[in-house]
N, C-alpha and C. Protein backbone atom coordinates (compact mmCIF):
# COMPACT_ATOMS: atom_id res chain seq x y z
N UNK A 1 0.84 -1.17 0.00
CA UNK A 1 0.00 0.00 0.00
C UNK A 1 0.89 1.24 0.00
N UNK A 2 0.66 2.10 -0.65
CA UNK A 2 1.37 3.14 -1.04
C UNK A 2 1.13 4.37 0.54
N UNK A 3 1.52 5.46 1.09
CA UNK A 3 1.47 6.34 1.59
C UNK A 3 0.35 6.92 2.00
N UNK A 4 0.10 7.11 0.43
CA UNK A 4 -0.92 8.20 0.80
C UNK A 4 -2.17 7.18 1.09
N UNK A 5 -2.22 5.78 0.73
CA UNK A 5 -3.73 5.01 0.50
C UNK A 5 -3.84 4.73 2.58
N UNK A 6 -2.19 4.28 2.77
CA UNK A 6 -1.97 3.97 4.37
C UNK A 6 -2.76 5.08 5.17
N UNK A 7 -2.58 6.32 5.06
CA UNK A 7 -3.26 7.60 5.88
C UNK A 7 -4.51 7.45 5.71
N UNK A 8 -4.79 7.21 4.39
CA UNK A 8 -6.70 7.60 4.22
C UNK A 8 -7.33 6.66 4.87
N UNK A 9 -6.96 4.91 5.09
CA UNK A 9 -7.68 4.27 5.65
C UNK A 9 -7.81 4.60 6.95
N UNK A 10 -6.95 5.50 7.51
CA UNK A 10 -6.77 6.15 9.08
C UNK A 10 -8.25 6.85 9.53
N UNK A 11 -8.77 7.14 8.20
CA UNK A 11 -9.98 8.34 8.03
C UNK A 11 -11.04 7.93 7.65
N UNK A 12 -10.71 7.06 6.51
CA UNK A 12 -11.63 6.56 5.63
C UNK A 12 -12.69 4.95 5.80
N UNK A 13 -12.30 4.57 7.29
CA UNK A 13 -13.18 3.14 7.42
C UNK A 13 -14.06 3.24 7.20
N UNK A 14 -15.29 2.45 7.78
CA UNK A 14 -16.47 2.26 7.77
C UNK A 14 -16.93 3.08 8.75
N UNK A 15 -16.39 3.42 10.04
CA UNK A 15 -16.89 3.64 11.33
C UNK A 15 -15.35 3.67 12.28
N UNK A 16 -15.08 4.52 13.22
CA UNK A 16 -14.38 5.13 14.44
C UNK A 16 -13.24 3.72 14.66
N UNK A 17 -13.95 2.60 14.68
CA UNK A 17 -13.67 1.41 15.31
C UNK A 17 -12.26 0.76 14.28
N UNK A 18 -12.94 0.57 12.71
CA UNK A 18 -11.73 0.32 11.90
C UNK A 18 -10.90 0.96 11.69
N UNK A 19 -11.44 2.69 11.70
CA UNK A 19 -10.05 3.54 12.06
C UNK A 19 -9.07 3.46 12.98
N UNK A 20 -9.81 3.15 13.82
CA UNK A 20 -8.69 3.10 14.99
C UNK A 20 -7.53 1.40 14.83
N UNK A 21 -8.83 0.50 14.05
CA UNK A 21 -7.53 -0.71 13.65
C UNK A 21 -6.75 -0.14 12.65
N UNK A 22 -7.26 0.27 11.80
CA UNK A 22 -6.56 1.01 10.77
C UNK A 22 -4.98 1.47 10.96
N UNK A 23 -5.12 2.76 12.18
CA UNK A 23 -4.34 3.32 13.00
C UNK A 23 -3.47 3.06 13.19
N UNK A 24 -3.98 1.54 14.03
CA UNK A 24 -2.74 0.69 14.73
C UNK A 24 -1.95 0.29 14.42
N UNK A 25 -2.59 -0.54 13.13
CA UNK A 25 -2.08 -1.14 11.95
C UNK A 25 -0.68 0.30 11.32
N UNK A 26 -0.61 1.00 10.91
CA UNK A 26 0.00 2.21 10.51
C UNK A 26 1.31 2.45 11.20
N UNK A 27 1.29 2.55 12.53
CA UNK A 27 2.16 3.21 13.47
C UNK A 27 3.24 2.45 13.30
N UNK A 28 4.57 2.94 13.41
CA UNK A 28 5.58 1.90 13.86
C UNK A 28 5.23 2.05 15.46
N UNK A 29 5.86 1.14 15.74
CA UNK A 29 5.92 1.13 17.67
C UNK A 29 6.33 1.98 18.53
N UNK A 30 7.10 2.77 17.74
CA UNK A 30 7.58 4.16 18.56
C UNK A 30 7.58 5.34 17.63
N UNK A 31 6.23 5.00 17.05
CA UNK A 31 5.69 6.06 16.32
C UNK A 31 5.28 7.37 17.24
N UNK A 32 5.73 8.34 16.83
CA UNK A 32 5.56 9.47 17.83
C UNK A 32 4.61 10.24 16.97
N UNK A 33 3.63 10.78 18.41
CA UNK A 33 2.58 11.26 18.05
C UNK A 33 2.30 13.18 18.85
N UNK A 34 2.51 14.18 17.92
CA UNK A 34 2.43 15.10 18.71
C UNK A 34 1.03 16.32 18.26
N UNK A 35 0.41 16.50 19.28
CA UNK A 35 -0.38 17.37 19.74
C UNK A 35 -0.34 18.76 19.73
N UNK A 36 -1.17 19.76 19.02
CA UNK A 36 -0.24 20.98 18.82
C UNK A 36 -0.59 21.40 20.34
N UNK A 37 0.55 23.17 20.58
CA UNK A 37 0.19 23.85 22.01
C UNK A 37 -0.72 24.19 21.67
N UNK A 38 -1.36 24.49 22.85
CA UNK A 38 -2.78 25.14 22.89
C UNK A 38 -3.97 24.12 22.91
N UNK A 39 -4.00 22.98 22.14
CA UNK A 39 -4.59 21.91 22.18
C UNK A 39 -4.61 21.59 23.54
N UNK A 40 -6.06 20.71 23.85
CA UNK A 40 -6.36 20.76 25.53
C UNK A 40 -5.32 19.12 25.52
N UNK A 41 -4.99 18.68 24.13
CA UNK A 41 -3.98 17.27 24.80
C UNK A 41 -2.94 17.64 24.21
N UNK A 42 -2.69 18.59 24.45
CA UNK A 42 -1.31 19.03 23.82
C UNK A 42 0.42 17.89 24.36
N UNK A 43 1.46 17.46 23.56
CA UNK A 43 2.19 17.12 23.91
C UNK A 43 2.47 15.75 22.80
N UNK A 44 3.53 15.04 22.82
CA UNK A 44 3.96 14.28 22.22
C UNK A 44 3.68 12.57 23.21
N UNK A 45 3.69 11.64 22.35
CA UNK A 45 3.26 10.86 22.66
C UNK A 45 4.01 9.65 22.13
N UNK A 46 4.29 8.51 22.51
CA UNK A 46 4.83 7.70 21.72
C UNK A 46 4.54 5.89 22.00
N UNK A 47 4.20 5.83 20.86
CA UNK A 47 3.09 4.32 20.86
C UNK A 47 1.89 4.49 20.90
N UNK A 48 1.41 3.24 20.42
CA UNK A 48 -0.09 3.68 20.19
C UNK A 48 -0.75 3.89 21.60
N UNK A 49 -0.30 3.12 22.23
CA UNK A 49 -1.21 2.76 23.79
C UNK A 49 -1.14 3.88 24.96
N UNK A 50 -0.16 4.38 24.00
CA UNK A 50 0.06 5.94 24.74
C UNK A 50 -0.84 7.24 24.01
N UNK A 51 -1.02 7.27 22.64
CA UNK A 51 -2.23 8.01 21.98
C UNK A 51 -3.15 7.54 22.24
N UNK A 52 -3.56 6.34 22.74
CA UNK A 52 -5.11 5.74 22.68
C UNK A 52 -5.30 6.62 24.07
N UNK A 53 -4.07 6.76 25.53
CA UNK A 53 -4.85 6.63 26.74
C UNK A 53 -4.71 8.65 26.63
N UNK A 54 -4.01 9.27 25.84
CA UNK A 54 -3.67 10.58 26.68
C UNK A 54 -4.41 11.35 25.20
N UNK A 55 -5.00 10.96 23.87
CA UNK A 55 -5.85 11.59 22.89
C UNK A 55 -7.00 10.93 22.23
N UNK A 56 -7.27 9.87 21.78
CA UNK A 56 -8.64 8.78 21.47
C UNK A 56 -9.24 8.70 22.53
N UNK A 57 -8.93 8.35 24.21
CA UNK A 57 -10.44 8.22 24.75
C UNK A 57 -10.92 9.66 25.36
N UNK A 58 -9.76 10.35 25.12
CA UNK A 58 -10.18 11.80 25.95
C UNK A 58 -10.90 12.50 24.72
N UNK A 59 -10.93 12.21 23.41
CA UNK A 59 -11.66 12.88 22.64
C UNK A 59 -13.01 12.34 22.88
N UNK A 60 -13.08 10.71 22.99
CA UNK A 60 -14.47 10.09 23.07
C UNK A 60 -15.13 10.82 24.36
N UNK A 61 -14.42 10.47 25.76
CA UNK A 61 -15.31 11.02 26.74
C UNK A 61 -15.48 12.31 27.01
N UNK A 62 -14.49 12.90 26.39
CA UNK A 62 -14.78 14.55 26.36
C UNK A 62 -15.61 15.45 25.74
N UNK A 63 -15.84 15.12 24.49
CA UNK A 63 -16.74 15.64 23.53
C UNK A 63 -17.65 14.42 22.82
N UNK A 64 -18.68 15.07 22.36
CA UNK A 64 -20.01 14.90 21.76
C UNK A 64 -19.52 15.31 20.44
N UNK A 65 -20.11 14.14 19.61
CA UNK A 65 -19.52 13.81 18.08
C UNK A 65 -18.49 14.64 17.80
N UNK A 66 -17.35 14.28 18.10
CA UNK A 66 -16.06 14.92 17.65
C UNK A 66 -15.66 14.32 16.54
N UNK A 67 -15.13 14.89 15.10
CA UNK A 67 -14.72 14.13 14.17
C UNK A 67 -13.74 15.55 13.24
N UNK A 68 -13.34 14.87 12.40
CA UNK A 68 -12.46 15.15 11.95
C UNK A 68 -13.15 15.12 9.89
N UNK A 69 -13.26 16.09 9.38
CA UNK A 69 -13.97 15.68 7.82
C UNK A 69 -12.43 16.43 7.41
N UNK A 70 -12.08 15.64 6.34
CA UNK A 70 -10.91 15.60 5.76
C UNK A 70 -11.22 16.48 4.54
N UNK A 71 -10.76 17.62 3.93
CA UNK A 71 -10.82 18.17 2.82
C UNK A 71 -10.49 17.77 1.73
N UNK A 72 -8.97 17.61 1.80
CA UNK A 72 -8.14 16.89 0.88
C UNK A 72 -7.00 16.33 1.41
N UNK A 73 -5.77 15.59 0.83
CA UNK A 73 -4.39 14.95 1.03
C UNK A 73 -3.67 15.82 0.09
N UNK A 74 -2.17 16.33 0.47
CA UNK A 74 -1.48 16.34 -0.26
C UNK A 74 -0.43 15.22 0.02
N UNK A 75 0.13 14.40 -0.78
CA UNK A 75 1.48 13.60 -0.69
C UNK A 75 2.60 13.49 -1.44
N UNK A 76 3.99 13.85 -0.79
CA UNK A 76 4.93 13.40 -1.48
C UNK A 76 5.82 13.30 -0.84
N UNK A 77 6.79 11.99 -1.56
CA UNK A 77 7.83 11.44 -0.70
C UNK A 77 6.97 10.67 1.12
N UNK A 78 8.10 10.74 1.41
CA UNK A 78 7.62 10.21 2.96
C UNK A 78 6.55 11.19 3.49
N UNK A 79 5.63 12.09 3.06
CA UNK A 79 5.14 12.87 4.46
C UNK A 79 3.92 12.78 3.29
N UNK A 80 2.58 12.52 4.46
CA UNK A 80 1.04 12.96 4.03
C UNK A 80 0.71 14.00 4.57
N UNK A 81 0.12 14.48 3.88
CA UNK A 81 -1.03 15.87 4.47
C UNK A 81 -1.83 16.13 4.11
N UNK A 82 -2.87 15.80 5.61
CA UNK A 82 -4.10 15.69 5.77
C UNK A 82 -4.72 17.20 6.38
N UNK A 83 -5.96 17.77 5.68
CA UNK A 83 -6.71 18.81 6.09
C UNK A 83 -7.91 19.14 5.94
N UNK A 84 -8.62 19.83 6.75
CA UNK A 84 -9.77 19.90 6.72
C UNK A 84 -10.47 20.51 8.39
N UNK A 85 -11.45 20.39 8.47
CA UNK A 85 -12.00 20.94 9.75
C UNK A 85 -12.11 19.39 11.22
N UNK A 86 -11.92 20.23 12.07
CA UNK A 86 -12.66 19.41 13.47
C UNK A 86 -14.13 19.98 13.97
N UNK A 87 -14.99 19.51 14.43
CA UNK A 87 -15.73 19.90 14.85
C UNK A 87 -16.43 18.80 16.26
N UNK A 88 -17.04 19.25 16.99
CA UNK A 88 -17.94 18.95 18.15
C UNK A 88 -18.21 19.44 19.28
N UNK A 89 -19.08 19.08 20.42
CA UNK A 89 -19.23 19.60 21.50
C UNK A 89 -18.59 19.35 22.50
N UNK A 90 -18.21 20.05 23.37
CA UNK A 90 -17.55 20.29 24.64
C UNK A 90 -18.37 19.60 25.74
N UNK A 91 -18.79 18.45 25.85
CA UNK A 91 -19.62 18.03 27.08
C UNK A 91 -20.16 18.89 28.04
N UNK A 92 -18.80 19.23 28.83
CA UNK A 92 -18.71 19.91 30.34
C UNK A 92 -19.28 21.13 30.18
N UNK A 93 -18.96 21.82 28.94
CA UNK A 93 -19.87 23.37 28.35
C UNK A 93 -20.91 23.19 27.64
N UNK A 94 -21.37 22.27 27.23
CA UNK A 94 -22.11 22.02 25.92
C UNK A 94 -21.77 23.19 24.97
N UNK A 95 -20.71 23.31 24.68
CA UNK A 95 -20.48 24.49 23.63
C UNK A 95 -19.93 23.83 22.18
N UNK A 96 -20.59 24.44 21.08
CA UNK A 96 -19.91 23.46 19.84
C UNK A 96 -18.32 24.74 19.27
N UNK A 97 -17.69 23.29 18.67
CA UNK A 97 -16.52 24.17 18.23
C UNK A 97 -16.44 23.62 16.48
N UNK A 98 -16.08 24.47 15.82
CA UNK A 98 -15.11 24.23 14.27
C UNK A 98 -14.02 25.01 14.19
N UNK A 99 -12.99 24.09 13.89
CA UNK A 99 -11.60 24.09 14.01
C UNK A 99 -10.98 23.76 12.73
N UNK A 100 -10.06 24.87 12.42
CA UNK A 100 -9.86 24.63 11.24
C UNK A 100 -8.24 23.87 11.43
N UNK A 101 -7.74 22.49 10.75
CA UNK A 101 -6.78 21.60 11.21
C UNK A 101 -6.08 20.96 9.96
N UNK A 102 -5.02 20.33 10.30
CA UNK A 102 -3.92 19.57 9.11
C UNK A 102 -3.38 19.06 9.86
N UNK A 103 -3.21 18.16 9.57
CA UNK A 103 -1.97 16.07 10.26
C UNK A 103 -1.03 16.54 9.04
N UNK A 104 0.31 16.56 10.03
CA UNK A 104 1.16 15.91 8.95
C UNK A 104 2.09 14.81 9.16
N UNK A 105 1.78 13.84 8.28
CA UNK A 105 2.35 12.36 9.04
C UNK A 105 3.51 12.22 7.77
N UNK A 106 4.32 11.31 8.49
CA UNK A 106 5.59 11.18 8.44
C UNK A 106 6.05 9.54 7.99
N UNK A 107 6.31 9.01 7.07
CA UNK A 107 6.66 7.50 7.16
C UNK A 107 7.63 7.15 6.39
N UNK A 108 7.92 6.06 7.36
CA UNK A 108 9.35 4.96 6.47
C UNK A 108 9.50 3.71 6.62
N UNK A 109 9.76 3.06 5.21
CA UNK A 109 9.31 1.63 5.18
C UNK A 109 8.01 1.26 5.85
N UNK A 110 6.82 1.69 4.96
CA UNK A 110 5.37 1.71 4.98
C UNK A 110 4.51 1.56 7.11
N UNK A 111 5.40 2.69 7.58
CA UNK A 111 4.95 2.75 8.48
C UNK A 111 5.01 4.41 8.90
N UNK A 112 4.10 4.75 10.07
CA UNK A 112 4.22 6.12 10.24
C UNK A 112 5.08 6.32 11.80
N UNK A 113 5.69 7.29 11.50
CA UNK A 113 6.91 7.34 12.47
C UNK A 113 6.60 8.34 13.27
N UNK A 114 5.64 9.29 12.84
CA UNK A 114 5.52 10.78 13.07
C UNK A 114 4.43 11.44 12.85
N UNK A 115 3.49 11.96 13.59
CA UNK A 115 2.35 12.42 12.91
C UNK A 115 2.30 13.80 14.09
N UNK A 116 2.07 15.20 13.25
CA UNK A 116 2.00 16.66 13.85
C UNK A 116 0.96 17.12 13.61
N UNK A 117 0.19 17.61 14.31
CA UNK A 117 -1.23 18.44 14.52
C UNK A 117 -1.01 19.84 14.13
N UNK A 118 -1.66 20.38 13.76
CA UNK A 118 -1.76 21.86 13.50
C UNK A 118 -3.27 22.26 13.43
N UNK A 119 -3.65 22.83 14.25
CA UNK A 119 -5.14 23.53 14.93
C UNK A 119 -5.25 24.87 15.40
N UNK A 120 -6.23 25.01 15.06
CA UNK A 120 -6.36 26.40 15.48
C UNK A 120 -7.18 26.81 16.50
N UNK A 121 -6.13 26.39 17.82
CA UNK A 121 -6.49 25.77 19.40
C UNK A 121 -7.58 26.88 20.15
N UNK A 122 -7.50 28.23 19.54
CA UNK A 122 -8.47 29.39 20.22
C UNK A 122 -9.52 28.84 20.05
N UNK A 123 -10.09 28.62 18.66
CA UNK A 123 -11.73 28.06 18.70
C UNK A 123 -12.07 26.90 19.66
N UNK A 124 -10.84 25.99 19.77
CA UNK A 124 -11.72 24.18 20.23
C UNK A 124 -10.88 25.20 22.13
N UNK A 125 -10.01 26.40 22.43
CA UNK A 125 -10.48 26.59 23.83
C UNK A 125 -11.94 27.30 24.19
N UNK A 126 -11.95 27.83 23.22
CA UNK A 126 -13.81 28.82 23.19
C UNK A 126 -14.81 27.95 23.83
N UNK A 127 -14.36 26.61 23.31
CA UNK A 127 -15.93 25.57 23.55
C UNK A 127 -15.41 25.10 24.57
N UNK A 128 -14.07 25.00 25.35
CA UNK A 128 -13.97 24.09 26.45
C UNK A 128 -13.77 24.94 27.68
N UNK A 129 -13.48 26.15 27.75
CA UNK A 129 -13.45 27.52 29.15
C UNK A 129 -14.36 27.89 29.51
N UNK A 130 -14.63 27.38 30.73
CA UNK A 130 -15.67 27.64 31.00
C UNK A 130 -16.27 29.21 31.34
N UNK A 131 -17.01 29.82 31.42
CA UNK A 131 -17.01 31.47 31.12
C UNK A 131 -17.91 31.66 32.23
């Protein structure tokens, strides 16, 4: 599987669940995973079991339909880039957010080594401060 097809299945399953096998499937093992500042999970991460516990369930229990709609990919060479909006609700506020965002993932020898967030953390803090 080529690069860019590896990322989209990240996005592109059926449902949350094969993405996330998808995911797994993807990572090398000390695939590092970083969070932009400002982001409420801001920080780097490394392994999956370490993104699943400190960004996947804190998105699930934190927010109300949080997702990610992908605009487009650009790819070349080792790095994908993924963009498009975030959107959902803030539980604790019930406040909704859209966030405008880009992944840029990183791979070698058909695995991802590296994947960087870029968000535009003022809107998704709007929906989570409480006022």
């Amino acid at each position: 599987m080529d690069n860019l097809s590896l990322i989209k299945s990240t996005y592109e399953g059926a449902n949350s669940q094969e993405n996330a096998r998808n995911t797994a499937a993807a990572l090398a093992d000390d695939a590092r995973w970083t969070e932009a500042a400002g982001f409420p999970y801001a920080g780097t991460y490394v392994g999956f079991d370490a993104i699943v516990e400190n960004v996947f369930k804190r998105l699930a229990t934190e927010w109300e339909d949080f997702q990610f709609k992908v605009e487009n990919y650009v790819a070349q060479g080792d790095k994908v880039f993924a963009y498009g909006n975030y959107s959902g609700i803030y539980k604790t506020t019930g406040r909704p957010m859209n966030a405008r965002v880009a992944h840029l993932w990183t791979l070698a020898d058909g695995k991802v080594t590296h994947f960087e967030q870029f968000v535009d953390s003022h809107t998704v803090q709007l929906a989570i401060v409480d006022k």
